[in-house]
Protein backbone atom coordinates (compact mmCIF):
# COMPACT_ATOMS: atom_id res chain seq x y z
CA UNK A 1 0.00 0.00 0.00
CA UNK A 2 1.82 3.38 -1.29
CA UNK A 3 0.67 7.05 -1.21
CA UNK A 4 0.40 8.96 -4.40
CA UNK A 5 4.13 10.14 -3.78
CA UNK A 6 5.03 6.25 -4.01
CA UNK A 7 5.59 6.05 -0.06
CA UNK A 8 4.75 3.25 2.17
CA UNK A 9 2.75 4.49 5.38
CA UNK A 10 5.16 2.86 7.72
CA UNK A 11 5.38 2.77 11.93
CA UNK A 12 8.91 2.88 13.95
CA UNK A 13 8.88 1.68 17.51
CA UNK A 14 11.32 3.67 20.31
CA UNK A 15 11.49 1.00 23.11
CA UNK A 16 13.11 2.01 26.65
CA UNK A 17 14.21 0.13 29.70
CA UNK A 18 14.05 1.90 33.13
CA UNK A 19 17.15 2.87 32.39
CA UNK A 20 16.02 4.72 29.77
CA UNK A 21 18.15 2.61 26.79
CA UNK A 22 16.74 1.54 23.84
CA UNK A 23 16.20 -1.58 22.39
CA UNK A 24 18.16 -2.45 19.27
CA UNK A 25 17.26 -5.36 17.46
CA UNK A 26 19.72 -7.40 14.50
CA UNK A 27 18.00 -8.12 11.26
CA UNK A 28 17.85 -11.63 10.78
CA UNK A 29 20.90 -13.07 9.11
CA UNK A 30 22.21 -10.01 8.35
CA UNK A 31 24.60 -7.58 10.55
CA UNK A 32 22.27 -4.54 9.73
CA UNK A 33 20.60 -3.07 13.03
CA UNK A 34 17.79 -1.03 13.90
CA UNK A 35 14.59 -0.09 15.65
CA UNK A 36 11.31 -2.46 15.33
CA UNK A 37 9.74 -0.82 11.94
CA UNK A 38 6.77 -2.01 10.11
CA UNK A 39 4.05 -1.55 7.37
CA UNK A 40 0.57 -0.15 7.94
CA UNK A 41 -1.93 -2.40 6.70
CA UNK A 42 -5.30 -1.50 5.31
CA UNK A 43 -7.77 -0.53 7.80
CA UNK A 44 -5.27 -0.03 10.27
CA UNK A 45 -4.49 3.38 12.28
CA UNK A 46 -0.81 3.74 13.21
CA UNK A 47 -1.40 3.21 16.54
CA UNK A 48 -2.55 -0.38 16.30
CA UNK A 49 -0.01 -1.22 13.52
CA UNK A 50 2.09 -0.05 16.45
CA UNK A 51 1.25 -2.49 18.59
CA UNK A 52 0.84 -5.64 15.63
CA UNK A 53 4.34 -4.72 14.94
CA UNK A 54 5.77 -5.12 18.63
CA UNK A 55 4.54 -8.35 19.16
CA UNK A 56 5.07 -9.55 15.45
CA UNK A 57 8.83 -8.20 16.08
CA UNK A 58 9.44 -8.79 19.96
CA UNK A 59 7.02 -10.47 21.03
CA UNK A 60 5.48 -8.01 23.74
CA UNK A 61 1.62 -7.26 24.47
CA UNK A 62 0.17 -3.79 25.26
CA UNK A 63 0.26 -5.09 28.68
CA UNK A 64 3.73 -5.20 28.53
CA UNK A 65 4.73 -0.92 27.66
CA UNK A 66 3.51 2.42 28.34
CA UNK A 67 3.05 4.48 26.05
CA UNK A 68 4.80 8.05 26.48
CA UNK A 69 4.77 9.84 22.93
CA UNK A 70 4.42 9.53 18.89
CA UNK A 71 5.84 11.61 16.58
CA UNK A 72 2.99 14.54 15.19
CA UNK A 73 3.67 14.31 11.22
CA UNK A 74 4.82 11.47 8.97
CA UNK A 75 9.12 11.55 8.58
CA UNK A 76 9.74 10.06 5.65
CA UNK A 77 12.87 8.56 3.63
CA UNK A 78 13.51 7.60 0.55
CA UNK A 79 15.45 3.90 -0.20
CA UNK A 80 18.29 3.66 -2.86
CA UNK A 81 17.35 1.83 -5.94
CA UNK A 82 19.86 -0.51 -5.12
CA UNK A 83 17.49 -1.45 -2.32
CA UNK A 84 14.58 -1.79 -4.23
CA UNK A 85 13.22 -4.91 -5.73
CA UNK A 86 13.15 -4.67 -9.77
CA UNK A 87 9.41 -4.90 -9.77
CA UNK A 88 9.19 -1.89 -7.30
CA UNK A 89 11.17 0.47 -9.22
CA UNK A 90 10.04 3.46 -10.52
CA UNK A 91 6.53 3.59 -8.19
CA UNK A 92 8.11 2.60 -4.53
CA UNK A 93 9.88 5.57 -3.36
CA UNK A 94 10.73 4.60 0.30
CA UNK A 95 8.94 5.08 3.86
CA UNK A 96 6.94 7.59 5.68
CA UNK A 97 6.60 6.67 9.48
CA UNK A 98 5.02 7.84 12.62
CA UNK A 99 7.15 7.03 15.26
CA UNK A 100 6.41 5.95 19.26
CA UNK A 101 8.09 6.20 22.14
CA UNK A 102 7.44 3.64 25.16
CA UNK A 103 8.21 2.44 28.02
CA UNK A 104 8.85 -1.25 28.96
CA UNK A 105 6.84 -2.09 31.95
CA UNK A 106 7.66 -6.07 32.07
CA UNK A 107 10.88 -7.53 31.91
CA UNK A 108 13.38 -8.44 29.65
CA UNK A 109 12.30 -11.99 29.84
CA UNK A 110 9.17 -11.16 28.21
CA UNK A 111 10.85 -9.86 24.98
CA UNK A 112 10.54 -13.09 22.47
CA UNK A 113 11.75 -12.43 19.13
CA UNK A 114 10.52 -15.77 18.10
CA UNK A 115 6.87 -14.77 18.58
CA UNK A 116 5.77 -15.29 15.23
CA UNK A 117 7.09 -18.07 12.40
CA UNK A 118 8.58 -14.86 10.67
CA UNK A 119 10.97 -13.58 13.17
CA UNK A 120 12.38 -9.91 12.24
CA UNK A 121 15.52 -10.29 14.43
CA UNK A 122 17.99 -12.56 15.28
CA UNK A 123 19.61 -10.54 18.40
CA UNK A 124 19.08 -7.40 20.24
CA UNK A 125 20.28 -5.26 23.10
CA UNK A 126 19.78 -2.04 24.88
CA UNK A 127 22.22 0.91 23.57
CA UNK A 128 22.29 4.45 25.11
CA UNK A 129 19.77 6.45 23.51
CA UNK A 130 21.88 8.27 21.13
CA UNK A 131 23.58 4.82 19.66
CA UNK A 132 21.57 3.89 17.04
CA UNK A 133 22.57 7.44 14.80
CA UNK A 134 26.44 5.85 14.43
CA UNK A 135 25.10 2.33 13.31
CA UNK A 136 22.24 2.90 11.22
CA UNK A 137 22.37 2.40 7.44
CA UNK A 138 23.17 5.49 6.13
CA UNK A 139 19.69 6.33 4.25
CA UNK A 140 17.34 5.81 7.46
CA UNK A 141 20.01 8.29 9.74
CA UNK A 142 18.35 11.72 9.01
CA UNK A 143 14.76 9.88 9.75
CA UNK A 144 16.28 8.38 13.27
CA UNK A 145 17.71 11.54 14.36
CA UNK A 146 13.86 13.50 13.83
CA UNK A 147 12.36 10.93 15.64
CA UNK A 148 14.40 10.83 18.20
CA UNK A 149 15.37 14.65 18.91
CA UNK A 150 11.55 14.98 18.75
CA UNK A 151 10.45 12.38 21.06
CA UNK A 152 13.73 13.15 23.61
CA UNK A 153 11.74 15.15 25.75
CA UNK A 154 9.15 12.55 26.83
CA UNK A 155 12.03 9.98 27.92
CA UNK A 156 12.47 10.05 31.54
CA UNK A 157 15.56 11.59 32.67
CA UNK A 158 17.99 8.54 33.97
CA UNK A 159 22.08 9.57 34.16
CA UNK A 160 21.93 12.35 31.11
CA UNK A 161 21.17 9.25 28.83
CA UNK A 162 18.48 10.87 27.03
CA UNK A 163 19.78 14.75 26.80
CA UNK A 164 21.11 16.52 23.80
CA UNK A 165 23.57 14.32 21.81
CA UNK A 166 27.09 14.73 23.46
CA UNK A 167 30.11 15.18 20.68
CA UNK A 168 31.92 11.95 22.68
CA UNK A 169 29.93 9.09 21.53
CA UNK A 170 29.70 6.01 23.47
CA UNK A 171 30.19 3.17 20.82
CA UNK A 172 28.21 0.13 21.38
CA UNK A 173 28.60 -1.00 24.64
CA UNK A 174 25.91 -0.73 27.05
CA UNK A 175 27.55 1.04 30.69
CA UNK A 176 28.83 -1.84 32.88
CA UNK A 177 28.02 -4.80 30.61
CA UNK A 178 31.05 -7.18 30.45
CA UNK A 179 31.98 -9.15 26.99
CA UNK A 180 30.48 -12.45 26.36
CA UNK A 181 33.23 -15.21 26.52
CA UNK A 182 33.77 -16.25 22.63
CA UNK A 183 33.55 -20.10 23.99
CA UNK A 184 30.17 -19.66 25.00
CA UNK A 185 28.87 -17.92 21.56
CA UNK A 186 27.36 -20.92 19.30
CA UNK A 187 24.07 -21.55 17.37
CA UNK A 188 22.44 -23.56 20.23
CA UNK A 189 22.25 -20.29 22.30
CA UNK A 190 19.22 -18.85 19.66
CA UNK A 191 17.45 -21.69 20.65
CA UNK A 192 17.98 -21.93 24.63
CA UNK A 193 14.38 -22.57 26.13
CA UNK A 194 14.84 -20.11 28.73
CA UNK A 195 16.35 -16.96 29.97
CA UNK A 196 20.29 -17.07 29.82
CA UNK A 197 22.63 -15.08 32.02
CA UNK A 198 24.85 -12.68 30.41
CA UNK A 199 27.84 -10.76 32.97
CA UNK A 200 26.21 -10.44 36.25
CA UNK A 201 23.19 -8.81 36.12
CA UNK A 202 21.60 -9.09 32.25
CA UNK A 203 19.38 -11.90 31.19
CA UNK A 204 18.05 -12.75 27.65
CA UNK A 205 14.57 -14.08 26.87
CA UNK A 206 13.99 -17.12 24.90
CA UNK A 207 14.92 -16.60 21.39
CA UNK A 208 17.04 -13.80 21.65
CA UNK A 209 20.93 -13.08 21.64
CA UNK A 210 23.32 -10.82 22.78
CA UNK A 211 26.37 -9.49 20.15
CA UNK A 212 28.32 -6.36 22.08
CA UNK A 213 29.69 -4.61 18.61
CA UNK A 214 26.52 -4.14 16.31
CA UNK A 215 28.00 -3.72 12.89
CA UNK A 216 25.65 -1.72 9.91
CA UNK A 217 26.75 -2.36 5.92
CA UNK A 218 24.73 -1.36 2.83
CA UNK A 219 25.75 -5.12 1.83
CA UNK A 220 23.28 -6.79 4.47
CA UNK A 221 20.85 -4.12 4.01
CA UNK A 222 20.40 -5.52 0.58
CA UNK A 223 19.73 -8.83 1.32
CA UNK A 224 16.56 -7.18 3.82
CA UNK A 225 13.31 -7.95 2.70
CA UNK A 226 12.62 -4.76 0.79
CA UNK A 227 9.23 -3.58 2.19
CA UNK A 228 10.23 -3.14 5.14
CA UNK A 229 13.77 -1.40 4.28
């Protein structure tokens, strides 16, 4: 479903922890990051394509989040034709997107990105709030830095994490979060049937994994499937 201009109507998804992080979720066999994102369908208002979309792509119920803020007017950007199946080219432009904010009000253990039998992401974790504008694909970086300058005043205020963008960046690593051993890494860990402990203090929920140094290329972007790019 495209506008006239040839854009797809389009919601992103903001998710914070009490610490006020964000959650960052790995595109499924690719090393291309980024927020929960998905289509509108027919008949649908943004907010409950909102809501589709975080349990399609997380695996979380309105039960599970608050939520603090949306963006007012459609951002919009437009994909590369690189990026764009052959079929779509030349009517598809790209993406316009409302954008929410919320709040996770459940645990990490209820996160599940093997919800659906078409998971979105293969990993996640929670980055400081600024994060995501360093590892983003290059064409969706203006549209992540509206949404998020916009919707930085409704995040509640937890060590400066969520004030203007400093000029020293903090690449990656999430404050106080120790590397994963290399031995322990291994494909049986996607599949573990319950929570896993990660450093001292972190657990994952079933389904999900943690990878400490998120790495975005235009390559895997390609391989994406292209509606939702």
């Amino acid at each position: 479903m495209l506008d006239r201009d040839g854009f797809r109507p389009n919601v992103g998804i903001i998710l914070l922890n009490q610490r006020s992080q964000v959650f960052w979720g790995k595109r499924i066999r690719t090393h291309s990051w980024q927020f929960p994102q998905g289509g509108i369908d027919r008949g649908e208002n943004p907010e409950q394509a909102m809501f589709r979309e975080l349990h399609e792509e997380v695996g979380l119920l309105p039960q599970h989040v608050q939520v603090l803020a949306r963006t007012r007017d459609w951002l919009r950007y437009e994909v590369p034709d690189r990026f764009i199946r052959r079929d779509a080219r030349g009517h598809y432009k790209g993406q316009k997107q409302i954008w929410f904010l919320l709040q996770l009000v459940g645990h990490d253990w209820d996160l599940n990105l093997r919800a659906t039998d078409h998971p979105e992401f293969d990993a996640w974790r929670w980055n400081d709030y600024w994060v995501p504008l360093d590892v983003v694909v290059e064409f969706k970086r203006g549209v992540y830095e509206m949404a998020l300058t916009e919707l930085s005043r409704f995040v509640p205020r937890f060590d400066n994490r969520s004030e203007p963008r400093p000029d020293h960046r903090n690449r990656y690593l999430r404050g106080g979060m120790r590397h994963r051993d290399p031995a322990d890494a291994g494909p049986g860990e996607q599949g573990a049937p319950g929570p896993r402990s990660v450093g001292a203090s972190f657990e994952l929920p079933p389904g999900a994994t943690f990878e400490p140094d998120p790495q975005t290329g235009l390559v895997a972007a390609s391989r994406n499937d292209k509606h939702d790019i």
